[in-house]
PDB file of N, CA and C in Angstrom:
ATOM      1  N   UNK A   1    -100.697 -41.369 109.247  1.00  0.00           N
ATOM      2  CA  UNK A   1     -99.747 -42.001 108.344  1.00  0.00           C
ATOM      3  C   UNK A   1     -99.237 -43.274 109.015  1.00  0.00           C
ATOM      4  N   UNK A   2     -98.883 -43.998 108.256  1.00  0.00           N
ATOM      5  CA  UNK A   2     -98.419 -45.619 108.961  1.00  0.00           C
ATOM      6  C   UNK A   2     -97.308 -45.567 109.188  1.00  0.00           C
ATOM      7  N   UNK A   3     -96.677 -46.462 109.486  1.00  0.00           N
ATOM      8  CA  UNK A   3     -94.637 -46.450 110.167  1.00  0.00           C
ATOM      9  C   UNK A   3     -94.467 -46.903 108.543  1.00  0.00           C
ATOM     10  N   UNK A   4     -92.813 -46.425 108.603  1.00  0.00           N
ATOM     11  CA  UNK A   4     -92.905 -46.672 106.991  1.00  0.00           C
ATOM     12  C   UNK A   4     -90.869 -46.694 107.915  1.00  0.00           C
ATOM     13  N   UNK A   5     -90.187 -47.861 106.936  1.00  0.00           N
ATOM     14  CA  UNK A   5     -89.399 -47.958 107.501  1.00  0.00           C
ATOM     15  C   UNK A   5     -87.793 -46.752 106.998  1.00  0.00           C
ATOM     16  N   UNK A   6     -87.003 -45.958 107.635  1.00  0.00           N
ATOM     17  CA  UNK A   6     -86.259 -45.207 106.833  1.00  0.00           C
ATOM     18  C   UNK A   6     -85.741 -45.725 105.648  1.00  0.00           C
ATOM     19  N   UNK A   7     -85.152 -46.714 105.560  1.00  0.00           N
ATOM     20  CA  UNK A   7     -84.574 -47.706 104.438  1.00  0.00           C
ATOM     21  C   UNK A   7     -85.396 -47.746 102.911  1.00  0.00           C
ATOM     22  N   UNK A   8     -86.609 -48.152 103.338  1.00  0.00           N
ATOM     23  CA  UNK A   8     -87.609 -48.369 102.132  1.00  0.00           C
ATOM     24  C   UNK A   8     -87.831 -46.727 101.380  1.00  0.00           C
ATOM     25  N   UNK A   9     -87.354 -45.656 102.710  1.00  0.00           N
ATOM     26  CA  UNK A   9     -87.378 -44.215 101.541  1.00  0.00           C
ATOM     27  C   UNK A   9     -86.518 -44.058 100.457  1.00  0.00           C
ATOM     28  N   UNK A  10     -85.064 -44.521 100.832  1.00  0.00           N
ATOM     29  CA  UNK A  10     -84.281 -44.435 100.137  1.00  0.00           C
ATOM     30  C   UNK A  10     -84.253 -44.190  98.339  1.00  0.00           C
ATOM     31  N   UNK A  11     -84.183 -43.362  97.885  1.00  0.00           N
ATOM     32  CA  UNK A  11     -83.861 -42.879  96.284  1.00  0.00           C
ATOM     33  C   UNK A  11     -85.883 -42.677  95.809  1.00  0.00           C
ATOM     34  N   UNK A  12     -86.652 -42.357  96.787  1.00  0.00           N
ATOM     35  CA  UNK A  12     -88.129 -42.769  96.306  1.00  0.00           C
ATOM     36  C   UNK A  12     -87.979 -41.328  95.588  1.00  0.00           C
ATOM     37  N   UNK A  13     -88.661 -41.060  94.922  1.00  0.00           N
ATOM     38  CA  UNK A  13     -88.898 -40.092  93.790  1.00  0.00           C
ATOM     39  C   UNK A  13     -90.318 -39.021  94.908  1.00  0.00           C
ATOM     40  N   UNK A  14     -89.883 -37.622  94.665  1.00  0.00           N
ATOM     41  CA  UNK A  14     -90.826 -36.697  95.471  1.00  0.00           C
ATOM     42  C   UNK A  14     -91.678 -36.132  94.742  1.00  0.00           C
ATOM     43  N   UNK A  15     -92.428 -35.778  94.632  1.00  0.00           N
ATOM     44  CA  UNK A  15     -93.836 -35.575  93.719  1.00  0.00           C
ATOM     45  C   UNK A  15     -94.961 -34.232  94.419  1.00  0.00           C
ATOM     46  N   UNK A  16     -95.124 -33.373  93.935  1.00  0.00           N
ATOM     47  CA  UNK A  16     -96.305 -32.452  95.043  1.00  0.00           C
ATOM     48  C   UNK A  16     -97.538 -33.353  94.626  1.00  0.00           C
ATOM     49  N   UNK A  17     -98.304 -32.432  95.174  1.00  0.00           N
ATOM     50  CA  UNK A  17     -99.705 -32.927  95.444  1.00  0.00           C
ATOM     51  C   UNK A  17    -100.753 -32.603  94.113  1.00  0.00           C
ATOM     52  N   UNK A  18     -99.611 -31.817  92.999  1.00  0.00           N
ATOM     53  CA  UNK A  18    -100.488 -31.815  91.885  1.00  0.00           C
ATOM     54  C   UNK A  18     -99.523 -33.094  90.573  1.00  0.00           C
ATOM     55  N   UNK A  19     -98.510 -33.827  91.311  1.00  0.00           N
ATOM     56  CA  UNK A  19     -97.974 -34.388  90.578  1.00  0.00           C
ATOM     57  C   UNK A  19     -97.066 -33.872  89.626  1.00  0.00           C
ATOM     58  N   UNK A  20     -96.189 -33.164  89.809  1.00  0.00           N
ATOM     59  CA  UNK A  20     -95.023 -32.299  89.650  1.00  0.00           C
ATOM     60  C   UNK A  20     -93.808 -32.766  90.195  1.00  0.00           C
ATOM     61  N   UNK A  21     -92.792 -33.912  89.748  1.00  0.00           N
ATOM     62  CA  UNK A  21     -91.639 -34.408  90.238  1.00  0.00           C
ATOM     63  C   UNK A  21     -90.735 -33.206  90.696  1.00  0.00           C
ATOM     64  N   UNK A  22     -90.650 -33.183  92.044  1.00  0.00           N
ATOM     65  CA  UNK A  22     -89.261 -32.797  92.797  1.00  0.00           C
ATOM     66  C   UNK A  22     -88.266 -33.125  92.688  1.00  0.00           C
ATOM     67  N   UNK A  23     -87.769 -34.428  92.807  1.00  0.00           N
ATOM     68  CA  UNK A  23     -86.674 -34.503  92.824  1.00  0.00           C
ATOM     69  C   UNK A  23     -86.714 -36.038  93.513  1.00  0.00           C
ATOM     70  N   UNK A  24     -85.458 -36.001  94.224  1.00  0.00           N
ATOM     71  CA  UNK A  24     -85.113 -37.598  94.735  1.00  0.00           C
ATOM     72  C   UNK A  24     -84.651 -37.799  95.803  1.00  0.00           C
ATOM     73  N   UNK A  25     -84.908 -38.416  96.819  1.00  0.00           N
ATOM     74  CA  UNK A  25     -84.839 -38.455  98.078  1.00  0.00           C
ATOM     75  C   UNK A  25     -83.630 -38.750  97.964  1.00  0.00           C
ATOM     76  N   UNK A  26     -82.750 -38.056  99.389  1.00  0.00           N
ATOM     77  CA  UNK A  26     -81.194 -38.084  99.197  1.00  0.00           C
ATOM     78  C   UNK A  26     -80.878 -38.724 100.847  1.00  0.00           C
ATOM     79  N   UNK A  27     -81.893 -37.888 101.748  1.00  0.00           N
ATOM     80  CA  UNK A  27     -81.439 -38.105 103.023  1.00  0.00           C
ATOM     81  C   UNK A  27     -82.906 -37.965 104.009  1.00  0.00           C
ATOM     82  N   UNK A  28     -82.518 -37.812 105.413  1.00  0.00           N
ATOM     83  CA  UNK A  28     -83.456 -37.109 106.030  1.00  0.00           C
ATOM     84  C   UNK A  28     -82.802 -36.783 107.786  1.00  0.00           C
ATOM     85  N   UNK A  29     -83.317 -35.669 108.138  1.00  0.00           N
ATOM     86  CA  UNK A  29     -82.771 -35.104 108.974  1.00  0.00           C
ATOM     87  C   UNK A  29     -83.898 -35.450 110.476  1.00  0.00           C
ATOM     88  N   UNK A  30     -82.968 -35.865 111.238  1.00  0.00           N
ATOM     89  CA  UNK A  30     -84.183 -36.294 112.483  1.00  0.00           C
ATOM     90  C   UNK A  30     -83.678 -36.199 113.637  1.00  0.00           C
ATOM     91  N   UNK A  31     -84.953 -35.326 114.846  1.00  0.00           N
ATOM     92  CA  UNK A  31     -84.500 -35.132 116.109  1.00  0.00           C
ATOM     93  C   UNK A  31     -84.058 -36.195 116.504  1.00  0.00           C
ATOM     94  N   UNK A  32     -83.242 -36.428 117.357  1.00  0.00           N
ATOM     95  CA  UNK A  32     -82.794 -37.754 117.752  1.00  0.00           C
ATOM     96  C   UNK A  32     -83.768 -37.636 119.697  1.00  0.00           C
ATOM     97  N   UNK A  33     -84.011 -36.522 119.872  1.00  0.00           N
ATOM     98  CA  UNK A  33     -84.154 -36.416 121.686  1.00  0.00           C
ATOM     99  C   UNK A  33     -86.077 -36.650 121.025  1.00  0.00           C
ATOM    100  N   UNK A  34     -86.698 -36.442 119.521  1.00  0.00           N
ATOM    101  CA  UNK A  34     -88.250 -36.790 120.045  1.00  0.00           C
ATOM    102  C   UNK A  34     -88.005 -37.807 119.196  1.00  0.00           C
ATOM    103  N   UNK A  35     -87.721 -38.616 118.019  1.00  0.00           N
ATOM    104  CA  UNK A  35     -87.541 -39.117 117.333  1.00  0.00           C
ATOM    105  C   UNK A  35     -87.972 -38.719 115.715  1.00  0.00           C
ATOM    106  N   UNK A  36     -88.393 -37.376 115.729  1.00  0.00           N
ATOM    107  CA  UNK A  36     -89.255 -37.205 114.914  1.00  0.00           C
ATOM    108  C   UNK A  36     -88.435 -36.541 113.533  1.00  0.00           C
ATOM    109  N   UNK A  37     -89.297 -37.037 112.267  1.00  0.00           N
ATOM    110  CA  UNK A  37     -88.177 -36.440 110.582  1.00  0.00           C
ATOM    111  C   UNK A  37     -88.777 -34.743 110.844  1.00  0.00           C
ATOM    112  N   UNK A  38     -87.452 -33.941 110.839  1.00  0.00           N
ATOM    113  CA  UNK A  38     -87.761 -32.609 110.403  1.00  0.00           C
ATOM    114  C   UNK A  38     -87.640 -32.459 109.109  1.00  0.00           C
ATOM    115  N   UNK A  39     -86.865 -32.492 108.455  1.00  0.00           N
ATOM    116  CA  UNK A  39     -86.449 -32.502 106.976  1.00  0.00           C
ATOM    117  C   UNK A  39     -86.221 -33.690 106.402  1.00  0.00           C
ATOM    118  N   UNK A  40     -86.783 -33.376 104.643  1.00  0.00           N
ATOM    119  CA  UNK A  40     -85.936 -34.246 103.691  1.00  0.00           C
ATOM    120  C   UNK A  40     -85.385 -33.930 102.822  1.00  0.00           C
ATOM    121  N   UNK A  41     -84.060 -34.384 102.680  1.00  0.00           N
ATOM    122  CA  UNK A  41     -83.322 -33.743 101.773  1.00  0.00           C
ATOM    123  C   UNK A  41     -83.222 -34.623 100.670  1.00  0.00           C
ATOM    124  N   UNK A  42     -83.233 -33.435  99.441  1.00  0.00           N
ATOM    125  CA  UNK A  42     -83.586 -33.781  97.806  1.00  0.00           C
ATOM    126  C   UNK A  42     -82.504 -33.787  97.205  1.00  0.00           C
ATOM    127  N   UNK A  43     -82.194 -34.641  96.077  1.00  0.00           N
ATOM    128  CA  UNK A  43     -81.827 -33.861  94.665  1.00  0.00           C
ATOM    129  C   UNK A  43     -82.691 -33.223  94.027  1.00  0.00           C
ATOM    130  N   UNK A  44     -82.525 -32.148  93.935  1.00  0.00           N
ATOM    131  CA  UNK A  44     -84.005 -31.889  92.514  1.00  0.00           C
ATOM    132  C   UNK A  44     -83.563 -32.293  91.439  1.00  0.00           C
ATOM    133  N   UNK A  45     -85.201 -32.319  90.599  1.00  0.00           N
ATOM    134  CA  UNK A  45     -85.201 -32.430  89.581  1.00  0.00           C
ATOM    135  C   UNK A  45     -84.730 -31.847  88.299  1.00  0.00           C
ATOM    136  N   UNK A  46     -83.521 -31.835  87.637  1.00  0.00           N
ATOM    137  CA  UNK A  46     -83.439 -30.389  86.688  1.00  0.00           C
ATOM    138  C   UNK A  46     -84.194 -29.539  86.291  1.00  0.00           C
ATOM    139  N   UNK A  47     -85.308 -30.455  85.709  1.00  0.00           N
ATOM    140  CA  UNK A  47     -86.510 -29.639  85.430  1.00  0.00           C
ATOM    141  C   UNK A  47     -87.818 -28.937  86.509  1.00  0.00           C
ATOM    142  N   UNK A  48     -87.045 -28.711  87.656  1.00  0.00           N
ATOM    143  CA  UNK A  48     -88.056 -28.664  88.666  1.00  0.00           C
ATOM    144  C   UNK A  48     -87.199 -27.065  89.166  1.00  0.00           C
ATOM    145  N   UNK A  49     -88.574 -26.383  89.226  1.00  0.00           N
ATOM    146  CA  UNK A  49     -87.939 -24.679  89.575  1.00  0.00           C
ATOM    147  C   UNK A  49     -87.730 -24.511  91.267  1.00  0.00           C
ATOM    148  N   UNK A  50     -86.665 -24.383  91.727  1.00  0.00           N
ATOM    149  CA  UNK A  50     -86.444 -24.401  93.095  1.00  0.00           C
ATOM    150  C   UNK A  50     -86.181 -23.047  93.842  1.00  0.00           C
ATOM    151  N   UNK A  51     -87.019 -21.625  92.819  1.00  0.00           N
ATOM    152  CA  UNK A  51     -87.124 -20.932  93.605  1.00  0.00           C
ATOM    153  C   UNK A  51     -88.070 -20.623  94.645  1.00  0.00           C
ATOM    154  N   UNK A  52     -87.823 -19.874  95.854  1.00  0.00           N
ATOM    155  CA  UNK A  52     -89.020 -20.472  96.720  1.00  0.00           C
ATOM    156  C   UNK A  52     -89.082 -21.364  97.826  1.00  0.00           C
ATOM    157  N   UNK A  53     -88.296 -22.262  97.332  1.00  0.00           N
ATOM    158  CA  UNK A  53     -87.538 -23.520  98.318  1.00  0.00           C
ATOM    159  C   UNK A  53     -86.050 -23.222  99.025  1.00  0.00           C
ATOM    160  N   UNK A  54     -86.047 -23.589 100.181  1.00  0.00           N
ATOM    161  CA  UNK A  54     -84.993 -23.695 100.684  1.00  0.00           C
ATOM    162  C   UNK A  54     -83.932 -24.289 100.320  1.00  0.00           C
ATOM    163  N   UNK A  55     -82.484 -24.150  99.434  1.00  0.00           N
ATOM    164  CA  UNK A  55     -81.735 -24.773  98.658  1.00  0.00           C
ATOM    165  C   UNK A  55     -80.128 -24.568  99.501  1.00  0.00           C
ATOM    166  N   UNK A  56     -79.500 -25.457  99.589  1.00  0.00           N
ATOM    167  CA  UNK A  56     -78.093 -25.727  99.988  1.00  0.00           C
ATOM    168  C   UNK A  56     -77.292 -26.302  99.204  1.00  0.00           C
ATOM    169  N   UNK A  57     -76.180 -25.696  98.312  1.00  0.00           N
ATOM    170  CA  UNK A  57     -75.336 -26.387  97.238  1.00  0.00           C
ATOM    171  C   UNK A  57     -75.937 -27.039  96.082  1.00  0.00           C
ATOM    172  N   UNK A  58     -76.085 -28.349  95.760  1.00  0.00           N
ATOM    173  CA  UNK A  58     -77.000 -29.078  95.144  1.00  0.00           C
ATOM    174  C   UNK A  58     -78.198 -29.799  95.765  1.00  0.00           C
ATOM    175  N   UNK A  59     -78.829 -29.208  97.297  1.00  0.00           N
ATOM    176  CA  UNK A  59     -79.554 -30.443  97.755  1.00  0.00           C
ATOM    177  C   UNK A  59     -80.805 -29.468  98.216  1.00  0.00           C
ATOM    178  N   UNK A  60     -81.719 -29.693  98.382  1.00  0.00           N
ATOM    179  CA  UNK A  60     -83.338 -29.223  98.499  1.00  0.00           C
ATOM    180  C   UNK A  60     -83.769 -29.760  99.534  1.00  0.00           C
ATOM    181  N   UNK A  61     -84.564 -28.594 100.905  1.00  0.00           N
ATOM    182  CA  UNK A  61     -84.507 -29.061 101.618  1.00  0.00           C
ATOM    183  C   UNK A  61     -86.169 -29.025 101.980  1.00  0.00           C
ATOM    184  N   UNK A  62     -86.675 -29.642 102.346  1.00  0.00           N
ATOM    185  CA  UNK A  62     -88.517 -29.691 102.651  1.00  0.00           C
ATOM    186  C   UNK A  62     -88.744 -30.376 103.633  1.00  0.00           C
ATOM    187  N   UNK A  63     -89.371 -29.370 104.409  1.00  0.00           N
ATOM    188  CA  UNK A  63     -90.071 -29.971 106.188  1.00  0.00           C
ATOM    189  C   UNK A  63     -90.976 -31.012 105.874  1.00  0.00           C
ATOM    190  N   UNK A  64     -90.867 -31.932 107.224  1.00  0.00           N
ATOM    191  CA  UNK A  64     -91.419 -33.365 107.368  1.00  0.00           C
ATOM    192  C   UNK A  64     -92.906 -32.796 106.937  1.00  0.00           C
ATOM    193  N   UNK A  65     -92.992 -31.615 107.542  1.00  0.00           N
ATOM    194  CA  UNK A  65     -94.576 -30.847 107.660  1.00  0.00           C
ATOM    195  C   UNK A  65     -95.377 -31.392 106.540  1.00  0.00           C
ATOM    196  N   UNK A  66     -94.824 -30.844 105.239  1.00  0.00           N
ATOM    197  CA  UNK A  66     -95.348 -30.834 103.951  1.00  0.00           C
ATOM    198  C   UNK A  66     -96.135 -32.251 103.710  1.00  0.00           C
ATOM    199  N   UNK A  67     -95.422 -33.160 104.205  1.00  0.00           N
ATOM    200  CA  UNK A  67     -95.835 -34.690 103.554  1.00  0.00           C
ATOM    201  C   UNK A  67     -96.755 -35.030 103.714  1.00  0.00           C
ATOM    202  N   UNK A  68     -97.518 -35.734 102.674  1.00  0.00           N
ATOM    203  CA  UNK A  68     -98.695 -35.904 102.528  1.00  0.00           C
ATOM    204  C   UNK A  68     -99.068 -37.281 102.717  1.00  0.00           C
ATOM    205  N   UNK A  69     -98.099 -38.152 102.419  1.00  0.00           N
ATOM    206  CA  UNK A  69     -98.300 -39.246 101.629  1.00  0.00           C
ATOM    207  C   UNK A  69     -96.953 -40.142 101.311  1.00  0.00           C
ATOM    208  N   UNK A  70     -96.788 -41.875 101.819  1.00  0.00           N
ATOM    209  CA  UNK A  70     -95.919 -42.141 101.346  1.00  0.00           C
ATOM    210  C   UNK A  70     -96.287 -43.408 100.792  1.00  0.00           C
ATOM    211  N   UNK A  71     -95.895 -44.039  99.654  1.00  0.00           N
ATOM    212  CA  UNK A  71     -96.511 -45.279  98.831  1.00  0.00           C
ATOM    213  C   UNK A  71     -95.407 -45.472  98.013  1.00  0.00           C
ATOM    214  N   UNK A  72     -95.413 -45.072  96.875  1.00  0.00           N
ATOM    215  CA  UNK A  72     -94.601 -45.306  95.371  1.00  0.00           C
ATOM    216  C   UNK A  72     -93.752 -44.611  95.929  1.00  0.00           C
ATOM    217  N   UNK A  73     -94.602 -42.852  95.821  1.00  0.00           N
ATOM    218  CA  UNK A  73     -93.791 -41.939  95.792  1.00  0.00           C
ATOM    219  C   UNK A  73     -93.978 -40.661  97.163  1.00  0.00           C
ATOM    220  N   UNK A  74     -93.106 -40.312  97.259  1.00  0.00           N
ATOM    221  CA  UNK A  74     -93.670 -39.431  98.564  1.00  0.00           C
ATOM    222  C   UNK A  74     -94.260 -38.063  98.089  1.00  0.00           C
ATOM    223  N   UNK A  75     -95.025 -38.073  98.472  1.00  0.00           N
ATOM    224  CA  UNK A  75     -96.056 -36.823  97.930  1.00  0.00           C
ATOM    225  C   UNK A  75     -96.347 -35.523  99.016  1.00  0.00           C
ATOM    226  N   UNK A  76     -96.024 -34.005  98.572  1.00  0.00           N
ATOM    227  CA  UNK A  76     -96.036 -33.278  99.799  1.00  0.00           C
ATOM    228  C   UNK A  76     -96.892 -32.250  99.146  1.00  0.00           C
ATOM    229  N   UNK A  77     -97.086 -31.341  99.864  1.00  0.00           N
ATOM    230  CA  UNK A  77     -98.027 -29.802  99.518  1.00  0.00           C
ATOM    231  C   UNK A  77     -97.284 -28.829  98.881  1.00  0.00           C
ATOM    232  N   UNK A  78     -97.810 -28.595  97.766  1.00  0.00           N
ATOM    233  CA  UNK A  78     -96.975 -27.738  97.560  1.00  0.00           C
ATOM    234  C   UNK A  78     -96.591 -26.357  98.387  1.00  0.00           C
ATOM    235  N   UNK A  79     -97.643 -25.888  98.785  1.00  0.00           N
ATOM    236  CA  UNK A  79     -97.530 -24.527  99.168  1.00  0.00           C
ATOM    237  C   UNK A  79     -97.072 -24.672 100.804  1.00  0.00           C
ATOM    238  N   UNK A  80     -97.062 -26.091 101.445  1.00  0.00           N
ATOM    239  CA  UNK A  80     -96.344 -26.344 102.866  1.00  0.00           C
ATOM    240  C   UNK A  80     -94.947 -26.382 102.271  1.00  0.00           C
ATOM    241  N   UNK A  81     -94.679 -26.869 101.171  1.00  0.00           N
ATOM    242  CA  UNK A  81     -93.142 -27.149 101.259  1.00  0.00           C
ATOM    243  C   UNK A  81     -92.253 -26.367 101.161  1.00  0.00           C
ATOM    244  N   UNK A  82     -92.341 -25.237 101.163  1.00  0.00           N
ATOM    245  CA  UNK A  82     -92.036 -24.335 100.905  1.00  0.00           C
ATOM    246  C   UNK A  82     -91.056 -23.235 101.898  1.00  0.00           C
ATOM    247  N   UNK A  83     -90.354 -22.403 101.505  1.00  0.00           N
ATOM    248  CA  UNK A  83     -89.503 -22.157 103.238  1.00  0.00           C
ATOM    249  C   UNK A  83     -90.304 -21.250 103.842  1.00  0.00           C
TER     250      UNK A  83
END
């Protein structure tokens, strides 16, 4: 994957890998001692079923693991994203 800058993630729309909107990038959670994203945290989508997923209040949470892909939209696995 290429360097992609944190800033430019901001509000990108999350998508699986069969093209199924998640939700909306809210945040992201990162070791600070390797530098590396563990998590990103979502809004979901209303229409997006978040059982299955790791969920906190209103926000959705999916390991860096999952990601597939970042361009338009960030694109992850479904069955990695999963808790």
């Amino acid at each position: 994957m290429t360097r992609t800058l944190a800033r430019s993630l901001s509000r990108k729309k999350i998508v699986t890998n069969e093209g199924k909107v998640i939700g909306t990038l809210k945040n992201i959670i990162v070791d600070f001692d390797t530098g590396q994203i563990i998590d990103l945290i979502i809004y979901p989508d209303p229409s997006f079923d978040t059982s299955g997923y790791r969920v906190e209040g209103d926000r959705l949470f999916i390991t860096f693991e999952a990601v597939k892909d970042i361009k338009d939209y960030i694109i992850v696995d479904r069955y990695l994203s999963r808790k």
